[in-house]
Protein backbone atom coordinates (compact mmCIF):
# COMPACT_ATOMS: atom_id res chain seq x y z
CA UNK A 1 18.94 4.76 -22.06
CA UNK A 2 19.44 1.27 -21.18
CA UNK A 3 17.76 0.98 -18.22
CA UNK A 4 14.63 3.07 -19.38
CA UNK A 5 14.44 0.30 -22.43
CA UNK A 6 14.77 -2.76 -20.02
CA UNK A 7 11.95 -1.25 -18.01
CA UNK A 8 9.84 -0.71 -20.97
CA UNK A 9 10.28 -4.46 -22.00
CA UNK A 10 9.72 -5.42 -18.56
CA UNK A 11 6.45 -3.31 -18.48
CA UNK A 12 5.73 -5.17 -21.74
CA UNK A 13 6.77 -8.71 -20.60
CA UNK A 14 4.96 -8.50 -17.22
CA UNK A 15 1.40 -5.80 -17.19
CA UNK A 16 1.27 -6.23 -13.36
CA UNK A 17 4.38 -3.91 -13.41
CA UNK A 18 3.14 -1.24 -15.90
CA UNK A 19 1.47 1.19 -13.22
CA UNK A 20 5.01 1.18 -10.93
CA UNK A 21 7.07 1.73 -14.84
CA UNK A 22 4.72 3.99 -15.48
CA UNK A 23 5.11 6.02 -12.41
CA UNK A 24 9.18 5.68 -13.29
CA UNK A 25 8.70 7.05 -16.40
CA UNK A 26 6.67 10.04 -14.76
CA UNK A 27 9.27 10.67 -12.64
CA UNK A 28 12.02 10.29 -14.91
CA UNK A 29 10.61 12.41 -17.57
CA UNK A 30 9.81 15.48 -14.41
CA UNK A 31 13.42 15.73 -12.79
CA UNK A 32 15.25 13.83 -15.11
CA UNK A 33 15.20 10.25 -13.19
CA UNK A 34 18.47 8.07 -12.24
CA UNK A 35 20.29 9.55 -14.90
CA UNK A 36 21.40 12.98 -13.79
């Protein structure tokens, strides 16, 4: 879950990219994202 944490902090570091991590996290949580 690396990558899902580093965009989290990202997200946190930088709120101009929240709505695009947002939408990663939407997608990751409906078909199961980069990881499978």
């Amino acid at each position: 879950m690396y990558l899902l944490d580093t965009n989290v902090i990202s997200a946190v570091r930088r709120p101009d990219r929240a709505p695009q991590v947002a939408a990663w996290l939407g997608s990751f949580a409906g078909g199961g994202g980069i990881l499978r």
